[in-house]
Protein backbone atom coordinates (compact mmCIF):
# COMPACT_ATOMS: atom_id res chain seq x y z
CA UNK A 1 135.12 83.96 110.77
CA UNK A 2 132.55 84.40 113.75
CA UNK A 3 130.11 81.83 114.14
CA UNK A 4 126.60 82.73 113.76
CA UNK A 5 124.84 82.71 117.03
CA UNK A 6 121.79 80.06 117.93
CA UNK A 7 118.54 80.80 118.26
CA UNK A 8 118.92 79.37 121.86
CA UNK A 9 122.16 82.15 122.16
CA UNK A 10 120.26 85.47 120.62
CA UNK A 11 117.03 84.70 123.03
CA UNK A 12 118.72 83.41 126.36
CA UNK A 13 117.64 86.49 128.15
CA UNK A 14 114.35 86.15 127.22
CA UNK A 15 114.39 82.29 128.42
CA UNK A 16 113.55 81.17 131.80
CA UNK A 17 116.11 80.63 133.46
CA UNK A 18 115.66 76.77 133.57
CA UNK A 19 116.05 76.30 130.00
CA UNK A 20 118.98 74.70 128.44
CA UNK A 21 119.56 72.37 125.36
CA UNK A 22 119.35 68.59 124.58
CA UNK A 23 122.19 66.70 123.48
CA UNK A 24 120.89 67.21 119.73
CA UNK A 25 119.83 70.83 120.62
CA UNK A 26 116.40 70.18 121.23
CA UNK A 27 114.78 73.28 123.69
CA UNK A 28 114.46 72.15 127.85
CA UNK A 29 112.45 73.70 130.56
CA UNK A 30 113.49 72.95 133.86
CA UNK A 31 114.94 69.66 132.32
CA UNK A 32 112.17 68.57 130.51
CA UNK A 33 112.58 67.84 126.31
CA UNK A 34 110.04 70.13 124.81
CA UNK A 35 109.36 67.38 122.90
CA UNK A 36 108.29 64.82 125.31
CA UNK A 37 106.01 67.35 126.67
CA UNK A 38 104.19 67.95 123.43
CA UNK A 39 103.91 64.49 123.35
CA UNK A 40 102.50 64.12 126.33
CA UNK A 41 100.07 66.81 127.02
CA UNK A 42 99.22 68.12 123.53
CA UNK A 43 99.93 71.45 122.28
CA UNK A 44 99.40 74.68 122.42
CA UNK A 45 100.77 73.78 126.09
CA UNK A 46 101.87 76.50 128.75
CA UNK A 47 105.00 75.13 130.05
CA UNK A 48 106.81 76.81 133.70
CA UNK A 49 109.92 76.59 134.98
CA UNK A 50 109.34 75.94 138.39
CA UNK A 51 112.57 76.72 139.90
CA UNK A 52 112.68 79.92 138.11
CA UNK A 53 109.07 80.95 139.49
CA UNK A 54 110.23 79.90 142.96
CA UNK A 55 114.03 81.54 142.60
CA UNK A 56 111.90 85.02 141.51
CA UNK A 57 109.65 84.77 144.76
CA UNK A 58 112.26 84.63 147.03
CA UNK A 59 114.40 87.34 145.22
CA UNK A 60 111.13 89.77 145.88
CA UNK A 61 110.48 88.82 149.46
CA UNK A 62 113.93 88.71 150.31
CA UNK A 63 114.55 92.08 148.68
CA UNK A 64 112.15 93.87 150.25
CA UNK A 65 113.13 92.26 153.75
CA UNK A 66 116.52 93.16 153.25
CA UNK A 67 115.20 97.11 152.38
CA UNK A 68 112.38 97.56 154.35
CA UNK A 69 111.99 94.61 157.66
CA UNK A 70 108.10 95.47 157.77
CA UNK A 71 107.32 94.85 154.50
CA UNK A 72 104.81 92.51 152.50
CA UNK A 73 105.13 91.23 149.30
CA UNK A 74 101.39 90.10 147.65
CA UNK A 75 101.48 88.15 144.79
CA UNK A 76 98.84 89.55 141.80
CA UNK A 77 97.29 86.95 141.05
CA UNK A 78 95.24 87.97 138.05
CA UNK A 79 98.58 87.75 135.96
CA UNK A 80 98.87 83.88 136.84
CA UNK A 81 95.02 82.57 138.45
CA UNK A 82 96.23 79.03 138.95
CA UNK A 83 95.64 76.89 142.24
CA UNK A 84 98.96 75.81 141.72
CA UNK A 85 100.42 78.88 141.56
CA UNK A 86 98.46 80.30 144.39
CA UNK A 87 99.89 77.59 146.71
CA UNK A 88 103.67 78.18 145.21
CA UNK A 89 103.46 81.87 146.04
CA UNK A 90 102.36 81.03 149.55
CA UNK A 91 105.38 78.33 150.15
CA UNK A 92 107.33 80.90 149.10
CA UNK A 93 106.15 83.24 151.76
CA UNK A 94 104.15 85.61 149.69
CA UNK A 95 100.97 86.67 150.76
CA UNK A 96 97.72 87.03 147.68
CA UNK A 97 96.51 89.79 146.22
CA UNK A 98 92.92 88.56 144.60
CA UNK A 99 90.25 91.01 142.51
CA UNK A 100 87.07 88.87 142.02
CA UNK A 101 85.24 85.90 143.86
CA UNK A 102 86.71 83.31 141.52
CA UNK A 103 90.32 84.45 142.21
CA UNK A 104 89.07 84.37 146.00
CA UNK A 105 87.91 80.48 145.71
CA UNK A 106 90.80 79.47 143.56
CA UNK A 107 93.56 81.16 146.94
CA UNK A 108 91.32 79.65 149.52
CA UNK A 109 91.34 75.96 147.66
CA UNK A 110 95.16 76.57 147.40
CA UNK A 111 95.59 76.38 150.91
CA UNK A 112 96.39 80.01 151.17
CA UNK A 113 95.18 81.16 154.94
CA UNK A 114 92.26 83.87 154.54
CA UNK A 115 94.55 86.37 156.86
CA UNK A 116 97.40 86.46 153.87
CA UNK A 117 94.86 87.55 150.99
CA UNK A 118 93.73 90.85 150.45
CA UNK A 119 90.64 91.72 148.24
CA UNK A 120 90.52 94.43 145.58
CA UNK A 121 88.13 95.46 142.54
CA UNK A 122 86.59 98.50 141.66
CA UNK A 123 83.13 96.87 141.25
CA UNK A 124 82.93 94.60 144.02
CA UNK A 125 79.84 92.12 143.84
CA UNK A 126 77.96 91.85 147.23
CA UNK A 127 78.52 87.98 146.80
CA UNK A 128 82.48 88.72 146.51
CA UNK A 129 82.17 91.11 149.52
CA UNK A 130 80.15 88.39 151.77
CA UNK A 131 83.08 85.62 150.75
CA UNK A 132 85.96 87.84 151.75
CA UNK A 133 84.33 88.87 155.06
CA UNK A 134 83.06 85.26 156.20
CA UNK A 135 86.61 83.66 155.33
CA UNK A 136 88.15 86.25 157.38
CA UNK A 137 90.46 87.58 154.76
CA UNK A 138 93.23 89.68 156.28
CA UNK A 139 92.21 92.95 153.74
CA UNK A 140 89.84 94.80 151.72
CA UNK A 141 90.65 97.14 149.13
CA UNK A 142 88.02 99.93 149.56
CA UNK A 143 87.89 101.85 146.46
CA UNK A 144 85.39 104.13 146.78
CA UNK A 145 82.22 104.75 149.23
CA UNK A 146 79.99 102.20 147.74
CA UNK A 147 82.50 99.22 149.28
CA UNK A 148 81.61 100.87 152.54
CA UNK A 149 78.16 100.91 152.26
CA UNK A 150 78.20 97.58 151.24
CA UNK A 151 80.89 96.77 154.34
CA UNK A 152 78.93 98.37 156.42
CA UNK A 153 75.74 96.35 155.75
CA UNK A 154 77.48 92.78 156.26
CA UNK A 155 78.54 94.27 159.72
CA UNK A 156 75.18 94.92 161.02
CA UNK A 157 74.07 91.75 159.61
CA UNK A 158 76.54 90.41 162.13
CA UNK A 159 78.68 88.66 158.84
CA UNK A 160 81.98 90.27 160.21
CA UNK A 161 81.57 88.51 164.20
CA UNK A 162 83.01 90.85 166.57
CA UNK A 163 86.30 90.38 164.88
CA UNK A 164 85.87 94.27 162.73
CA UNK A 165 87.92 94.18 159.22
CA UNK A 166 90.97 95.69 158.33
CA UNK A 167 90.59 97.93 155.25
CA UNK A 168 93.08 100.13 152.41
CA UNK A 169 91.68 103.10 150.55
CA UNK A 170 92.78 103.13 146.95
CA UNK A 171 93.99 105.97 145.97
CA UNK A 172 95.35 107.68 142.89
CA UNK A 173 98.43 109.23 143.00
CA UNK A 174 98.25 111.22 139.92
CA UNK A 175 101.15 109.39 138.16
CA UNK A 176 100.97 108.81 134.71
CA UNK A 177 103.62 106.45 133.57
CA UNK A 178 104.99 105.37 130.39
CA UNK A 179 103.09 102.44 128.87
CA UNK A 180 100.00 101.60 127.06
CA UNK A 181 96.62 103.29 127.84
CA UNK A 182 95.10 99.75 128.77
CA UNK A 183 98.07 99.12 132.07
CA UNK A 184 98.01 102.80 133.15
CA UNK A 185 96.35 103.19 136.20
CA UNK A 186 97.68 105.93 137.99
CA UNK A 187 96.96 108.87 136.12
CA UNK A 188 93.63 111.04 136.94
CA UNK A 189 91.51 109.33 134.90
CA UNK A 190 91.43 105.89 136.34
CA UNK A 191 88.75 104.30 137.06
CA UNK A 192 90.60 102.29 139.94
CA UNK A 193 90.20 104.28 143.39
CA UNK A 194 89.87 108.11 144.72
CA UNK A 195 92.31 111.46 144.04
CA UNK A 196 94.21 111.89 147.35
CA UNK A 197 91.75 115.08 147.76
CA UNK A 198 88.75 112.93 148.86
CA UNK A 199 90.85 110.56 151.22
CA UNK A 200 89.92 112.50 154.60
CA UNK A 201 86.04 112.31 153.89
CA UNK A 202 86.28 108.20 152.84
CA UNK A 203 88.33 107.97 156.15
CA UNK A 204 86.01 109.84 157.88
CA UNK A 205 83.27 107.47 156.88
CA UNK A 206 84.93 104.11 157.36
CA UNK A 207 85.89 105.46 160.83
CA UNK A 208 82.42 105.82 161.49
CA UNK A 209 81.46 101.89 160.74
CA UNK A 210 82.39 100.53 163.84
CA UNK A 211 82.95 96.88 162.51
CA UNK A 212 85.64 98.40 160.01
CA UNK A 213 89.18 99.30 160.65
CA UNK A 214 91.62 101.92 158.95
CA UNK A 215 94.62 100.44 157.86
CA UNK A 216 96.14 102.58 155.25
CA UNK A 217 96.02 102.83 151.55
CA UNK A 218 96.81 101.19 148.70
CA UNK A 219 97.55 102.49 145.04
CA UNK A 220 99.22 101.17 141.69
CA UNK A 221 100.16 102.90 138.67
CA UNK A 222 99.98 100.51 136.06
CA UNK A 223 101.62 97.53 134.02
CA UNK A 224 104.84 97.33 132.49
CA UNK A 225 106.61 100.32 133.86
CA UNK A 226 110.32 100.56 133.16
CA UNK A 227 111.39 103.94 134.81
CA UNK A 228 111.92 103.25 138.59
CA UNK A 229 111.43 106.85 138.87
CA UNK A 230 107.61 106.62 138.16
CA UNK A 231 107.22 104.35 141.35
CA UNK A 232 109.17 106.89 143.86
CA UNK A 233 107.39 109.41 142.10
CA UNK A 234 103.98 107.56 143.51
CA UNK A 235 104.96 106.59 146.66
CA UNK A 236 106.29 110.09 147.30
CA UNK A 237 102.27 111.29 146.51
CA UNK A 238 101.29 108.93 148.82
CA UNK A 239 103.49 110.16 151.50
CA UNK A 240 101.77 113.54 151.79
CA UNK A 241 98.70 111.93 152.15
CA UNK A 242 98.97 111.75 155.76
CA UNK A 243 100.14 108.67 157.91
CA UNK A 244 98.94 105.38 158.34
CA UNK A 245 100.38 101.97 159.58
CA UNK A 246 99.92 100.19 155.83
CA UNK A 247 100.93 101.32 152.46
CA UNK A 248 100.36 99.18 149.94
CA UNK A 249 102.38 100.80 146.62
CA UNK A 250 101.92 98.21 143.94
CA UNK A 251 103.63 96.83 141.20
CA UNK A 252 103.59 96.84 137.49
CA UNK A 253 107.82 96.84 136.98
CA UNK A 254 108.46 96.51 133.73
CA UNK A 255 109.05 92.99 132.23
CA UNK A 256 112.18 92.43 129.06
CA UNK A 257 109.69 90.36 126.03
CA UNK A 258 112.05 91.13 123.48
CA UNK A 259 115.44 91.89 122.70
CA UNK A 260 114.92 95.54 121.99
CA UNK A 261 113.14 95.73 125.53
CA UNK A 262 115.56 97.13 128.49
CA UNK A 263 116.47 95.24 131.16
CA UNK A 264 115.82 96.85 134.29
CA UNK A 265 117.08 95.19 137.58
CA UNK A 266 114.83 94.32 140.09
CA UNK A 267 116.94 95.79 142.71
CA UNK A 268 116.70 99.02 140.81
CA UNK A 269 112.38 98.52 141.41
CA UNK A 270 113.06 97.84 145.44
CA UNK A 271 115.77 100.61 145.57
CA UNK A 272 113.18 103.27 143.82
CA UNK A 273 110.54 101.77 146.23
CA UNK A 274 112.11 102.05 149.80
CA UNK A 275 114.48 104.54 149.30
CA UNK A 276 111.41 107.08 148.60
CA UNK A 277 109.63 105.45 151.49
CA UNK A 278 112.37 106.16 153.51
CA UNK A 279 112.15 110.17 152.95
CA UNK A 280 108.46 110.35 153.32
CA UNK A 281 106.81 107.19 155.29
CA UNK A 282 106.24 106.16 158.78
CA UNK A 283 109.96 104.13 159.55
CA UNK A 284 107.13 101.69 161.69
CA UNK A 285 104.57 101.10 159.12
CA UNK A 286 104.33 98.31 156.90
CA UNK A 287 105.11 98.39 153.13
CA UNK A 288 103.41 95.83 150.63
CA UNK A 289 104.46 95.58 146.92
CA UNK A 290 101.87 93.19 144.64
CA UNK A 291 104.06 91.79 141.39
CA UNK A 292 102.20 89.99 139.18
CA UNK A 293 103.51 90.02 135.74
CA UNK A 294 106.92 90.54 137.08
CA UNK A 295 106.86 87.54 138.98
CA UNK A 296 105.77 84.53 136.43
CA UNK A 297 106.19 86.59 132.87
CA UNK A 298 109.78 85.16 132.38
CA UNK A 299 108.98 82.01 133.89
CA UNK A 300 106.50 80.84 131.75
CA UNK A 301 106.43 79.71 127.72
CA UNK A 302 103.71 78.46 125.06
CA UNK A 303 104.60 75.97 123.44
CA UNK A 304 102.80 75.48 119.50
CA UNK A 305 103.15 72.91 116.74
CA UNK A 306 103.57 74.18 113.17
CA UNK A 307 100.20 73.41 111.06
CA UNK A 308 101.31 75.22 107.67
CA UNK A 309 104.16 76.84 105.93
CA UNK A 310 102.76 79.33 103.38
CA UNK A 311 104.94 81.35 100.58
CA UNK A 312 102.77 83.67 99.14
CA UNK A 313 105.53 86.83 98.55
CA UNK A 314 105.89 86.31 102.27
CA UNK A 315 105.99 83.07 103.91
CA UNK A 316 103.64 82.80 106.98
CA UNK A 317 104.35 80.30 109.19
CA UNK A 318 101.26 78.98 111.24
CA UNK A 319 100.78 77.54 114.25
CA UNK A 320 97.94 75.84 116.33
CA UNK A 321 97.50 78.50 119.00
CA UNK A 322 97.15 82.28 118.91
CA UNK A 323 95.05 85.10 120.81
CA UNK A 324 92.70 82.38 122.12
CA UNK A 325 95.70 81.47 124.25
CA UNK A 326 97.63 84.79 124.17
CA UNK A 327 95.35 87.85 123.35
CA UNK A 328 97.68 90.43 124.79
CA UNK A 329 99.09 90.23 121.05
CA UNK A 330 95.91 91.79 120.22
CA UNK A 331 94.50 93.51 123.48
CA UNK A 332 97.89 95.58 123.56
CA UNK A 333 100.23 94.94 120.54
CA UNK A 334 102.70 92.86 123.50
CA UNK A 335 105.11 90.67 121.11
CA UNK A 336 107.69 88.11 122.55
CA UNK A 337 110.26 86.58 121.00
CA UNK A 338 109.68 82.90 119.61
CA UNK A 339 112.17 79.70 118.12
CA UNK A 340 112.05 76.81 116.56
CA UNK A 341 111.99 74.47 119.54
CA UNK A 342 113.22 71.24 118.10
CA UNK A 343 115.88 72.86 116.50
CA UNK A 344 116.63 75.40 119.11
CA UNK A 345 120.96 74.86 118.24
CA UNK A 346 120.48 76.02 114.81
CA UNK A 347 121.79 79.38 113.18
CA UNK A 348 118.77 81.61 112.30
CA UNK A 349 117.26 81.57 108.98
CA UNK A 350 114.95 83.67 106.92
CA UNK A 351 112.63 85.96 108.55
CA UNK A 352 108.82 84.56 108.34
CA UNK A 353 105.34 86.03 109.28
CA UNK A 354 104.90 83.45 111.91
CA UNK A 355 101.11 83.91 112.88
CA UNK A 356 97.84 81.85 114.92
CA UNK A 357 94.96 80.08 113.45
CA UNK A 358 92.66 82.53 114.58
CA UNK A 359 90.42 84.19 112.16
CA UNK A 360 92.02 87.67 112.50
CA UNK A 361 94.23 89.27 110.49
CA UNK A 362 95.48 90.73 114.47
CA UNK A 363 96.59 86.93 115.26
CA UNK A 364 99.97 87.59 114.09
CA UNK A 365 102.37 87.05 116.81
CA UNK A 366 105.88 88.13 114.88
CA UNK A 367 106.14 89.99 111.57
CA UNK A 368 109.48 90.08 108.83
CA UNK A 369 110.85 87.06 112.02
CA UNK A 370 114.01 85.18 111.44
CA UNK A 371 113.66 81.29 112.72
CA UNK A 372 115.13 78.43 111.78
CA UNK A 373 113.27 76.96 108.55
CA UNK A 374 110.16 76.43 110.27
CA UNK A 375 108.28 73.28 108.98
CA UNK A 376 104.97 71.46 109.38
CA UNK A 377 105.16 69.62 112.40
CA UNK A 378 108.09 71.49 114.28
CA UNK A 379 107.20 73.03 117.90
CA UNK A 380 107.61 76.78 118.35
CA UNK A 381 108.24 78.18 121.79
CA UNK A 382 106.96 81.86 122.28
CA UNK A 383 109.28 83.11 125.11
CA UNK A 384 108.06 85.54 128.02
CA UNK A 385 104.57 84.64 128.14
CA UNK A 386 104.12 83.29 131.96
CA UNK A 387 101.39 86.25 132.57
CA UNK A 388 98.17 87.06 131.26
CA UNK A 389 98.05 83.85 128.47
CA UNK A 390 96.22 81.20 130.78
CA UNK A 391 94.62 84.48 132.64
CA UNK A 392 92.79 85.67 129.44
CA UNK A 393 92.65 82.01 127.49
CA UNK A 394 89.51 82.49 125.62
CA UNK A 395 87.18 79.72 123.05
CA UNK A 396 87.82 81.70 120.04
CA UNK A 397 86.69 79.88 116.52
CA UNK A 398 85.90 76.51 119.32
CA UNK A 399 89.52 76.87 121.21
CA UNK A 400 89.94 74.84 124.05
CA UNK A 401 92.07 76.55 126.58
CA UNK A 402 95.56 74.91 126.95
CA UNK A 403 96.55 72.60 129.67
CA UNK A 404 99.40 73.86 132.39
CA UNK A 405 102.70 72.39 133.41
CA UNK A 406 105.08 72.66 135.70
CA UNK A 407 108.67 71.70 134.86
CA UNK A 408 111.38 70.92 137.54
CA UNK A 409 114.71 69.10 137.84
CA UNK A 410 113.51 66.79 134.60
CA UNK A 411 110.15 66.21 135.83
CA UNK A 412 106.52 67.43 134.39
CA UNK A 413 103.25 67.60 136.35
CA UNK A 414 100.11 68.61 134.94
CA UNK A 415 98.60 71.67 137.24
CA UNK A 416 95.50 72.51 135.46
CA UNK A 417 94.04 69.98 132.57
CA UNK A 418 93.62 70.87 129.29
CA UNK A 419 89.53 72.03 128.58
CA UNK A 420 87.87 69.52 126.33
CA UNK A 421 85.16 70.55 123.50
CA UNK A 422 82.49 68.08 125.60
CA UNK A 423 83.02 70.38 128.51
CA UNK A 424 82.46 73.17 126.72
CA UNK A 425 79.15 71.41 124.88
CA UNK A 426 78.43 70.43 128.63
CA UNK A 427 77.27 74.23 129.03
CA UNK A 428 75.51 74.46 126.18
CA UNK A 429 71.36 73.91 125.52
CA UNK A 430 69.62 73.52 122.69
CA UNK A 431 66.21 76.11 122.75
């Protein structure tokens, strides 16, 4: 008779890759007891593998080194806007790709040199604009002739020294990949950048500015990609756009949250990449990839405790967390896989609603699930869910946002703190 796989078994290629089992088959993230952290730092809890964030960094730069010598890789740091992780990336050699003044702040308190972080948005504030310029970051995503204007003004108020700026165009390469309507951003519609037809007239103008430099352009197609095809396809648009020394093509590779997900190399993402470069780009210029989700997705889990176990024709299985720290199960129907944590050696059992305490009927993060008995007081771990949880953490029905940790080689630190309700009453006034 064949023995009925674990839940740890089914899900290990959803798991980071630090996680293994305790003695009594208790779920471990970079050889920490899931338990012991609940203890310690409360739940819902985001919980990293550190190695695994640090093994994925290196497999991207050295990738792309090993493809393409003058190449960049940026980390995206909207899918992971920790201080920790912004220093991690940078030890790892990455440089930062940043889209708002608070993402800005958080890379320049993480130690990350100005020169390494470029600066994106398609509604950049003049206060964001002034910060990049007077801390000397190394690039500016222009993405349309307002950021020149803009530019242009904190030149000739003498903001940008006699240093000058290095600057991308972003540019859409008419690509419309396969994924939801809220990640595509390389289609014709987007609202991110200019066609390729108005390129020579934006270049014309930023030429003009004579405290702003021409660099190249930049361009991304969206989130959660799978077909490596879709990203030659781009860079191939790009190509014909005429030749520059930068080309900044993105990211988005698709990420594996379930089981029924494919799993697509990374190798086969870098292959697509600079093989099309190859055919149609400078051999001298410099190539720059910006993962994000594909980076720290994997890396990451939430960790919940069990509040309720209701039978009611279906049995819905609730936990203390939910889209206030995961709203990608509502923004864009994402679903991950999820086990009992304590119990992480045991067979499956009967499938359960397993659902968050937030008052939506959309807070359900796995329908018809199979888990292991789930009871009051057990930790669940929702696997895959290093991106875009502590990113979009929100106060729903009086949430606090969860605290962060960092597991590695047995041992926990606390990178951000967990947000109390008398900080959150701290902002608040009575008329």
């Amino acid at each position: 008779m064949t023995r009925e796989a674990t839940a740890y078994e089914r899900l290990r290629p959803v798991l980071p890759h630090g996680a293994g089992l305790t003695s009594d088959g208790a779920l471990t993230i970079g050889g920490c007891d899931v338990r012991e952290l609940a203890a310690r730092f409360g739940t819902p809890l985001y919980v990293y593998d550190e190695g695994g964030l640090r093994a994925q960094a290196r497999r991207f730069v050295g990738g792309m080194r090993e493809r393409w010598p003058r190449s960049e890789v940026l980390f995206a740091s909207k899918s992971f806007p920790a201080v920790a992780m912004y220093r991690l990336a940078f030890e790892e050699g990455l440089g930062v790709d940043v889209a708002g003044y608070g993402e800005l702040r958080f890379a320049l308190a993480a130690g990350v040199p100005a020169e390494r972080i470029h600066v994106h948005g398609n509604a950049k504030t003049d206060a964001e604009l002034r910060l990049a310029v007077e801390s000397g970051v190394g690039m500016v995503v222009v993405d349309g002739p307002d950021d020149v204007v803009r530019l242009a003004a904190l030149g000739r108020a003498g903001c940008l020294g006699s240093r000058g700026l290095d600057v991308l165009v972003r540019v859409i390469p008419a690509v419309d990949p396969t994924t939801h309507a809220s990640q595509s951003t390389g289609g014709s519609g987007s609202k991110f950048g200019i066609p390729l037809g108005q390129l020579p007239a934006l270049v014309e103008r930023i030429e003009s500015v004579s405290t702003l430099r021409m660099r190249g352009v930049h361009l991304h197609i969206g989130s959660q990609v799978f077909e490596p095809e879709s990203f030659a396809e781009a860079v191939r648009a790009v190509g014909a756009a005429g030749s520059f020394p930068v080309y900044d093509v993105g990211g988005g590779y698709g990420v594996r949250y379930t089981l029924e997900e494919p799993e697509v190399p990374l190798e086969a993402f870098l292959d697509a990449v600079t093989d099309a470069a190859r055919t149609v780009l400078p051999g001298e210029a410099t190539l720059s990839i910006e993962p994000g989700r594909s980076l720290v997705a994997r890396a990451g889990v939430i960790l919940y405790t069990v509040t309720t176990v209701k039978r009611t024709g279906h049995t819905f299985v609730a936990v203390d967390g939910g889209i206030g720290d995961y709203p990608d199960i509502a923004m864009t129907g994402q679903r991950c896989e999820a086990l009992v944590a304590d119990r992480a050696g045991d067979p499956l059992g009967e499938p359960v609603h397993l659902v968050g305490r937030q008052c939506e009927s959309g807070d359900l993060i796995r329908a018809d699930y199979p888990m292991a008995d789930p009871r009051v007081g057990d930790l669940v771990t929702m696997t895959t869910a290093g991106a875009y949880g502590y990113t979009l953490a929100n106060t729903y029905n009086g949430a606090v946002r969860p605290a962060v940790v960092f597991c590695t080689d047995g041992r926990a630190r606390e990178v951000v703190r967990r947000e109390t309700v008398e900080s959150q009453l701290a902002l608040q006034h009575l008329p």
